[in-house]
N, C-alpha and C. Protein backbone atom coordinates (compact mmCIF):
# COMPACT_ATOMS: atom_id res chain seq x y z
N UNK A 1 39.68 82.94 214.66
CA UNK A 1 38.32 82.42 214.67
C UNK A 1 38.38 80.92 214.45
N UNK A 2 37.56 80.10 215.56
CA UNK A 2 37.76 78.57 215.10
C UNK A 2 36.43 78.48 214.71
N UNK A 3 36.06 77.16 214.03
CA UNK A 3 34.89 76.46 213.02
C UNK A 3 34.65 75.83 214.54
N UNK A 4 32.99 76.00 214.42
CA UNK A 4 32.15 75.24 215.41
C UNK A 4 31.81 73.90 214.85
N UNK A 5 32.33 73.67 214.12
CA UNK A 5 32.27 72.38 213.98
C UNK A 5 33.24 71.17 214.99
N UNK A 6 34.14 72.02 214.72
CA UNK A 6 35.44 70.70 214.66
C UNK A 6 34.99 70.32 215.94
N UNK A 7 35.66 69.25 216.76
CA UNK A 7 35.76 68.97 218.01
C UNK A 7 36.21 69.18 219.29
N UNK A 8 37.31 70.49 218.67
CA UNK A 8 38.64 70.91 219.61
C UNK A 8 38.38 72.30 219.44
N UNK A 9 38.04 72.80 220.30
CA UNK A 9 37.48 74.72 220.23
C UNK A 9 38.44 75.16 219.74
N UNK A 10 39.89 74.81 220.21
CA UNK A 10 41.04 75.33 220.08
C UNK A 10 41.64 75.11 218.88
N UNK A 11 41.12 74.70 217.51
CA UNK A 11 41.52 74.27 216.22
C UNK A 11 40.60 74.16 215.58
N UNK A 12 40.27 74.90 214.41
CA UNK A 12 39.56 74.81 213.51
C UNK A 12 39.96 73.88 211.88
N UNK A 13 38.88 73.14 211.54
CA UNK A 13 39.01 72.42 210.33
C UNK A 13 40.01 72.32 209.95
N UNK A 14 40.73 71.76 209.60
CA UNK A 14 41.95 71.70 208.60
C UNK A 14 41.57 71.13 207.28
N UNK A 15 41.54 71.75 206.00
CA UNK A 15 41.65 71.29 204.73
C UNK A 15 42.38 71.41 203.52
N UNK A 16 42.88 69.93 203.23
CA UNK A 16 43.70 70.30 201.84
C UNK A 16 43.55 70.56 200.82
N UNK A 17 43.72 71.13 199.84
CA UNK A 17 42.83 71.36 198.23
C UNK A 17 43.77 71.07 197.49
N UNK A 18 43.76 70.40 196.79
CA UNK A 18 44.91 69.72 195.78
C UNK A 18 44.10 69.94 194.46
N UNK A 19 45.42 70.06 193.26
CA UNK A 19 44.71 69.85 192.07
C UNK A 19 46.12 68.68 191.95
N UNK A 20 44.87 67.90 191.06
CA UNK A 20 45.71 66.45 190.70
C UNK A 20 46.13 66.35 189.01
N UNK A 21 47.23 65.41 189.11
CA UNK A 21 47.75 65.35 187.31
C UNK A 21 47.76 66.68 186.99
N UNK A 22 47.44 66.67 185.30
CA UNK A 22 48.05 67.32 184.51
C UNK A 22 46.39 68.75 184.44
N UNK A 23 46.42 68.86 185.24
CA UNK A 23 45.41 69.92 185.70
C UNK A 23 45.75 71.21 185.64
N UNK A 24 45.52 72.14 184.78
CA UNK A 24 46.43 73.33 185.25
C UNK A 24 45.51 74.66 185.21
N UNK A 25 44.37 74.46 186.02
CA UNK A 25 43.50 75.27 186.15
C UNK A 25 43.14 75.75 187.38
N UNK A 26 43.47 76.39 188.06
CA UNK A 26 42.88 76.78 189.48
C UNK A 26 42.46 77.69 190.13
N UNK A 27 41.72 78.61 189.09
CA UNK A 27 40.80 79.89 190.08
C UNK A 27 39.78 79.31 190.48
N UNK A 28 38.99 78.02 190.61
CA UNK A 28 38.12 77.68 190.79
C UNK A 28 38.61 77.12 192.58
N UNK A 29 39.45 76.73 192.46
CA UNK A 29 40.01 76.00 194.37
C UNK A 29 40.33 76.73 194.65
N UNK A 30 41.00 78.47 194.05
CA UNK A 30 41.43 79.24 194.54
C UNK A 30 40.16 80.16 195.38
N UNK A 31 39.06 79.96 194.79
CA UNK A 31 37.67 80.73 195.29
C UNK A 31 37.52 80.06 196.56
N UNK A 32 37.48 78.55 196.34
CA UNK A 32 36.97 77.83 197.24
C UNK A 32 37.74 77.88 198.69
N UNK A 33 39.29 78.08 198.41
CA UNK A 33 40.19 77.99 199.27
C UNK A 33 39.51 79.52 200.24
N UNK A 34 39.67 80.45 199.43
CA UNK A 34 39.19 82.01 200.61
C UNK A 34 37.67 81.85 201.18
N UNK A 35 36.48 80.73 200.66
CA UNK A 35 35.25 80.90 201.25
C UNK A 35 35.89 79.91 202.22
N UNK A 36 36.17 78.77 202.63
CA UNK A 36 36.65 78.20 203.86
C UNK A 36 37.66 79.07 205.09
N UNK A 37 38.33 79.62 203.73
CA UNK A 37 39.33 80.42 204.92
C UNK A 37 38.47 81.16 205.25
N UNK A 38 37.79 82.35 205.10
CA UNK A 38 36.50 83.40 205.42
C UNK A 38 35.81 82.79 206.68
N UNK A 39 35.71 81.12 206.33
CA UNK A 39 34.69 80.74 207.60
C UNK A 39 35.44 80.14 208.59
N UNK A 40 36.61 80.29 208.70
CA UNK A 40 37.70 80.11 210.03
C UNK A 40 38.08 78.67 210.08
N UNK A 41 38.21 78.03 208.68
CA UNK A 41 38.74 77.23 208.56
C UNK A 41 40.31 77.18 207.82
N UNK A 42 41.15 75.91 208.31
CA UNK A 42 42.56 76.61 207.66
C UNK A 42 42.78 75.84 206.67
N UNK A 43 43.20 76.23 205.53
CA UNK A 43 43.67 75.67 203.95
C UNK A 43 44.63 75.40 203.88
N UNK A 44 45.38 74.21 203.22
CA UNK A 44 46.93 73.84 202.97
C UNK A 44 46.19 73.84 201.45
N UNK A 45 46.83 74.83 200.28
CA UNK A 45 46.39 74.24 199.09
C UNK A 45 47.84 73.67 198.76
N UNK A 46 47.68 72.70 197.56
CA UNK A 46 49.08 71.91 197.03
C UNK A 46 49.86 72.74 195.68
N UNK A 47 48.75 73.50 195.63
CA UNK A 47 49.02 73.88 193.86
C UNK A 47 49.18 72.58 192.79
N UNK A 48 49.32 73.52 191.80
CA UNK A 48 49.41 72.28 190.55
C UNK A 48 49.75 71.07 190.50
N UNK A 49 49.37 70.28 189.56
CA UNK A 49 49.76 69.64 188.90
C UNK A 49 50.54 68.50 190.35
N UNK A 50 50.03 68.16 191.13
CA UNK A 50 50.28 67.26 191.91
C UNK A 50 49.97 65.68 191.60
N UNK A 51 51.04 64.84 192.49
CA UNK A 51 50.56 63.35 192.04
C UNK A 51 49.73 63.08 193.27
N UNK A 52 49.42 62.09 193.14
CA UNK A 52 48.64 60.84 193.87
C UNK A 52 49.28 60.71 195.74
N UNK A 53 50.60 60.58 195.31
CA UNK A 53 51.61 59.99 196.13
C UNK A 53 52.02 61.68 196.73
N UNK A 54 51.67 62.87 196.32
CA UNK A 54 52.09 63.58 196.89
C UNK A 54 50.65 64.56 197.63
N UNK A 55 49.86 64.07 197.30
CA UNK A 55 48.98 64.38 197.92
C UNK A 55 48.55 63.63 199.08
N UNK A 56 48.60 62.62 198.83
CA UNK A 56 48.67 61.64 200.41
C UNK A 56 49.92 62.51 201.26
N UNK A 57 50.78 62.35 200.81
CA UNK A 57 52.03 63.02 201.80
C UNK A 57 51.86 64.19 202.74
N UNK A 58 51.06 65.21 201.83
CA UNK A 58 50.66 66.74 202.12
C UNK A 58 49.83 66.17 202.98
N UNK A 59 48.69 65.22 202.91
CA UNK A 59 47.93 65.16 203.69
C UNK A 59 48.06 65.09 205.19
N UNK A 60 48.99 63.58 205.31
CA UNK A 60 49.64 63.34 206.67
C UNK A 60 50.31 64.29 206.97
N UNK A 61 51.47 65.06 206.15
CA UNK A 61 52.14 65.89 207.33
C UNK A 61 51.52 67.35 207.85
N UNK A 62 50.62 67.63 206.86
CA UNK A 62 49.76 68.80 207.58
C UNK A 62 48.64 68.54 208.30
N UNK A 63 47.98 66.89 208.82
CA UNK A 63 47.23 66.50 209.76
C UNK A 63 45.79 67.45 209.65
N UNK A 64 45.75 67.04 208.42
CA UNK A 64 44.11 67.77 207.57
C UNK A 64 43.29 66.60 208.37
N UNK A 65 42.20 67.33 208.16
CA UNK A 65 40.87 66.80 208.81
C UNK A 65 39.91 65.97 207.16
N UNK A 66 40.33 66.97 206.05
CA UNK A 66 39.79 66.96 204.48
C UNK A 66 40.63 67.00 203.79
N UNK A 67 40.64 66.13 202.83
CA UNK A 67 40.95 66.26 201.71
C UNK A 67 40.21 66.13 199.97
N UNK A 68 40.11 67.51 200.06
CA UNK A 68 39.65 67.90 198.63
C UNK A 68 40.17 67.84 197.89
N UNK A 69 40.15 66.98 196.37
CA UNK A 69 40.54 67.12 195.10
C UNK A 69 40.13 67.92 193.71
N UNK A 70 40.46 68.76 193.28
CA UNK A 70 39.66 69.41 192.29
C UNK A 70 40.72 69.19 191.39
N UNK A 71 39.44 68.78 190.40
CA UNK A 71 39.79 67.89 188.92
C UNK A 71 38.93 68.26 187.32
N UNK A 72 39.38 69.31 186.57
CA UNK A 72 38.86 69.03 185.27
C UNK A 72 39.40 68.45 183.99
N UNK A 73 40.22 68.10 184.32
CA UNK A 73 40.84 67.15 182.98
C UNK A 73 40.11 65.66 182.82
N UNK A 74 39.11 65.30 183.61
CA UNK A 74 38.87 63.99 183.49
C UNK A 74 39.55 62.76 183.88
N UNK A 75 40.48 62.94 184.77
CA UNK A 75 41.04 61.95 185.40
C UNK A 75 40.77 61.59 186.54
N UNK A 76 39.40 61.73 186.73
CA UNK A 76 38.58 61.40 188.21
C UNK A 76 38.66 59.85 188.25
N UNK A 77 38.70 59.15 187.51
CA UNK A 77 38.06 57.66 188.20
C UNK A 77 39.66 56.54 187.99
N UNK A 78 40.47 57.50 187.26
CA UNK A 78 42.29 56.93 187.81
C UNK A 78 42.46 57.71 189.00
N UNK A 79 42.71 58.76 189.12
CA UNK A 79 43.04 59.67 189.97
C UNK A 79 42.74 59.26 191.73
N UNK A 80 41.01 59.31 191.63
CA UNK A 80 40.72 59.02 193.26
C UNK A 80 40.93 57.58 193.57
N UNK A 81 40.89 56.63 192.89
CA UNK A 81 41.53 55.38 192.95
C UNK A 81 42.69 54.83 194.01
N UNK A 82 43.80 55.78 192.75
CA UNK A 82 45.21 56.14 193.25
C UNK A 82 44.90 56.52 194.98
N UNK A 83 44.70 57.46 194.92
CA UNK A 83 44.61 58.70 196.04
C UNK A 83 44.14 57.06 197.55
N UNK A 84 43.21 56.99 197.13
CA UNK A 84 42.35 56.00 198.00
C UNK A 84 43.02 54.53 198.61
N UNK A 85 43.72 54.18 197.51
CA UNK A 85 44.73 53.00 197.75
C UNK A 85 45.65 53.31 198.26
N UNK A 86 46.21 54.41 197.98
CA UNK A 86 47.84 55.24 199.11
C UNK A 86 47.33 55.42 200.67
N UNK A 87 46.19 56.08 200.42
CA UNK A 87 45.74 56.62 201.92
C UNK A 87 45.39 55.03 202.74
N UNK A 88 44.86 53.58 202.15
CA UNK A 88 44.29 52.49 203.11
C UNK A 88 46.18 51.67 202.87
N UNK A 89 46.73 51.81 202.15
CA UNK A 89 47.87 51.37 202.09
C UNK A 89 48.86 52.37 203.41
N UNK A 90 48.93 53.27 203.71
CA UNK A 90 49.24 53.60 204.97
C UNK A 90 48.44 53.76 206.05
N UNK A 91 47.41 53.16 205.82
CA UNK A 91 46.14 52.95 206.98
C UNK A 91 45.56 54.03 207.63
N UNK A 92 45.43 54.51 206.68
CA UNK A 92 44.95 56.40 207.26
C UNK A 92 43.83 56.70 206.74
N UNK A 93 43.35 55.80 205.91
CA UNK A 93 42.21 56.17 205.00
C UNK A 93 40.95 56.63 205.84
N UNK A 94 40.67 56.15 206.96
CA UNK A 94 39.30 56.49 207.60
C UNK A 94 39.77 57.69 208.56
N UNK A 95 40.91 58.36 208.46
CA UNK A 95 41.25 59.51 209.11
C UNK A 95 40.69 60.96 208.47
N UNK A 96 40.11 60.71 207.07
CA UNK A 96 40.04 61.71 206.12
C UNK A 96 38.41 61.60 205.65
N UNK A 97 38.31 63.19 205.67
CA UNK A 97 36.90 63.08 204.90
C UNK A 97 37.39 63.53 203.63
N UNK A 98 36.69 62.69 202.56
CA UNK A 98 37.56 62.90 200.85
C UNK A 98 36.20 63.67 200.28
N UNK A 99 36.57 64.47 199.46
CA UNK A 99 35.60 65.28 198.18
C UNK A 99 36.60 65.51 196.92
N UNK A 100 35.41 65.38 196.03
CA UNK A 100 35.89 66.06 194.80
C UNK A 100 35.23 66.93 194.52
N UNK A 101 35.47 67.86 193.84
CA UNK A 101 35.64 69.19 193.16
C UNK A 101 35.57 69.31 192.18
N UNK A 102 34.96 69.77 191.01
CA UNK A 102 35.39 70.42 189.66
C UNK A 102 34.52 69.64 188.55
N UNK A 103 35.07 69.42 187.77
CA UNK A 103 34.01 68.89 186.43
C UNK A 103 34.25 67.42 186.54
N UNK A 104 32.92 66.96 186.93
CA UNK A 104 33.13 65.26 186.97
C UNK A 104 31.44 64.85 186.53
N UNK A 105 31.38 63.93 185.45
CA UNK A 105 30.33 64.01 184.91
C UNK A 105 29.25 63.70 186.23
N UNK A 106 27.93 63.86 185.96
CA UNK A 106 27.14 63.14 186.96
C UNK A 106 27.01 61.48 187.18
N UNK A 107 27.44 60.78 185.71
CA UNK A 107 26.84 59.24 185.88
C UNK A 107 28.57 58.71 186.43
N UNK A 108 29.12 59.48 187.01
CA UNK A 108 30.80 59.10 187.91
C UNK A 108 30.44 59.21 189.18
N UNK A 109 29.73 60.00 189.13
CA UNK A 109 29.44 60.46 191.18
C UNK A 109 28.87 59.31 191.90
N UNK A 110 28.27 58.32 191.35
CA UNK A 110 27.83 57.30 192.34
C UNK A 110 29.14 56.24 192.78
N UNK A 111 30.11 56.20 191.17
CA UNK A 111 31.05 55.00 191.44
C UNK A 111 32.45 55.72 192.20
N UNK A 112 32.17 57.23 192.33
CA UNK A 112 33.04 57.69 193.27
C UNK A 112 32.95 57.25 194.77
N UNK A 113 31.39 57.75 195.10
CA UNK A 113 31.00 57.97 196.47
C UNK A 113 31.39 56.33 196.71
N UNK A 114 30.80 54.84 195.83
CA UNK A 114 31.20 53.84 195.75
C UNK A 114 32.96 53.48 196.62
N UNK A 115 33.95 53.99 195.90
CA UNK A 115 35.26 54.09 196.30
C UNK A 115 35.57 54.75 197.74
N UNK A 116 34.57 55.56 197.96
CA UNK A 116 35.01 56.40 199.23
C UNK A 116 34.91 58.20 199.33
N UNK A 117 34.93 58.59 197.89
CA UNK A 117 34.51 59.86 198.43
C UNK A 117 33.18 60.12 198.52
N UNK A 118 33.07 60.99 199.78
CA UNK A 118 31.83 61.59 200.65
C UNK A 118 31.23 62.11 199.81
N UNK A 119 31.61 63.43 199.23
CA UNK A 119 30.75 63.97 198.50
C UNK A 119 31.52 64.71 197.26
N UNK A 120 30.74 65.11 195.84
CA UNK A 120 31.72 65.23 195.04
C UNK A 120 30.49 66.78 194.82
N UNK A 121 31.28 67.99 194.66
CA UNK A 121 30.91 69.12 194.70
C UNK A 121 31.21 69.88 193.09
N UNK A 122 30.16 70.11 192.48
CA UNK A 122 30.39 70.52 191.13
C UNK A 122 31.27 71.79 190.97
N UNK A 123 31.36 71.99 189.59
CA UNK A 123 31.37 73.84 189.23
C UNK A 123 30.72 74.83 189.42
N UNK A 124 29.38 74.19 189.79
CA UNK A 124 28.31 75.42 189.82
C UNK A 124 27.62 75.59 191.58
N UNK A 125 28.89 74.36 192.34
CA UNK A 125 28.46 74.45 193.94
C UNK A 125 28.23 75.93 194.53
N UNK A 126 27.68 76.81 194.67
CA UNK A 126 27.96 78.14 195.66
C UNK A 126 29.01 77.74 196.69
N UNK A 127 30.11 78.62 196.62
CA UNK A 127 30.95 78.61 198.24
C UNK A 127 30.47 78.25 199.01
N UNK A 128 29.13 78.74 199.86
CA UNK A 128 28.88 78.73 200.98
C UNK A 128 27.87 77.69 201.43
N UNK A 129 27.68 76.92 200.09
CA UNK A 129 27.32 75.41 200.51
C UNK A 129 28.14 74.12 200.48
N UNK A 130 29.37 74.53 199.58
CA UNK A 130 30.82 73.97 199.87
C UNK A 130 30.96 73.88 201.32
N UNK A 131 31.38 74.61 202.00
CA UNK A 131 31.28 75.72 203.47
C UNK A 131 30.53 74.86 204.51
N UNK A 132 29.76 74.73 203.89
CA UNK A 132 28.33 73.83 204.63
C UNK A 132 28.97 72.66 204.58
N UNK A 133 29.22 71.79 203.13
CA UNK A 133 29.05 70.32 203.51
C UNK A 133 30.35 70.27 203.84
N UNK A 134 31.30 71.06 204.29
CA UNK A 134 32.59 70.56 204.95
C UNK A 134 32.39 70.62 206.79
N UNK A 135 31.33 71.43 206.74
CA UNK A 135 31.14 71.29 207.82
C UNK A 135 30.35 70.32 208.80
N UNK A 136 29.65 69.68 207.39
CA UNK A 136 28.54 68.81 208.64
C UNK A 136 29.49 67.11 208.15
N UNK A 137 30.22 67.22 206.96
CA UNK A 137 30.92 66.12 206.79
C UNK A 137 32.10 65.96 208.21
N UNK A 138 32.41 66.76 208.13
CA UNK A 138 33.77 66.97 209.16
C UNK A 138 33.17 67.07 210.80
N UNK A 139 31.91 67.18 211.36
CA UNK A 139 31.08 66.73 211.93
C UNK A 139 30.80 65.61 212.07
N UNK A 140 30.06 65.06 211.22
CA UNK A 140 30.18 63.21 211.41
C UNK A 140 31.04 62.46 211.38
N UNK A 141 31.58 62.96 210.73
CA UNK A 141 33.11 61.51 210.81
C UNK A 141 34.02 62.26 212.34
N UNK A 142 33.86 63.51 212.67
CA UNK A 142 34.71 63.27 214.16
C UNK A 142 33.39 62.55 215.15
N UNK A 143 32.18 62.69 214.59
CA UNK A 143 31.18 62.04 215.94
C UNK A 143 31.06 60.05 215.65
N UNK A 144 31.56 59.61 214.44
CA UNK A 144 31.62 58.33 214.42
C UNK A 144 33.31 57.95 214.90
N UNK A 145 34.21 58.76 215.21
CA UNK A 145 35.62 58.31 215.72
C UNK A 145 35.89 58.10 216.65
């Protein structure tokens, strides 16, 4: 089954789900990972406790369309930084639609979206509006390319 979104009938979404640093919590990306997969999109998750530098990596060589970060330790505003400077430091940065995930206070979400991520999706997002904004995100950025 491919996502009517993407641009290429023949390939559906590609998204990465990373948990970053010293994070070691993940039934929450693990939910998120099967409602995307469910909607015929394909998941590279990273598992744990990933860096900065290895999440850029995962990114390029699995030629994701997204890259999602899910984060509750509070290392959102080092973390996507990092992430953001690796990705324009190999000049790939506008190749990616970026989100965060997980517990990030509300008065962070503006100086995120600020840096570059699209949209930052709480704990209490429903799947299937996750689902949604990967879809109409991953929509516009292939109709502005």
């Amino acid at each position: 089954m491919t996502d009517t979104a993407s641009p290429f009938p023949d390939r559906p979404i590609r998204v990465l789900l990373a948990k970053a640093g010293l994070d070691g919590h993940d039934r929450g990306v693990k939910v998120v990972a099967r409602a995307l997969r469910d909607a015929g999109m394909e998941v590279v998750y990273s598992g744990l406790h990933r860096s900065s530098e290895e999440i850029v990596a995962i990114a390029v060589e699995e030629d994701v369309d997204v890259i999602g970060v899910s984060l509750l330790s509070g290392a959102h505003l080092t973390l996507f930084p990092q992430i953001i400077d690796l990705l324009k430091e190999r000049g790939v940065f506008d190749r990616y639609v970026l989100l965060g995930g997980g517990v990030m206070p509300d008065e962070d979400v503006d100086a995120l979206k600020a840096l570059g991520v699209q949209a930052v999706l709480g704990q209490d997002t429903p799947p299937a509006a996750i689902t949604e904004c990967v879809r109409e995100l991953v929509a516009g950025h292939r109709a502005r390319a």
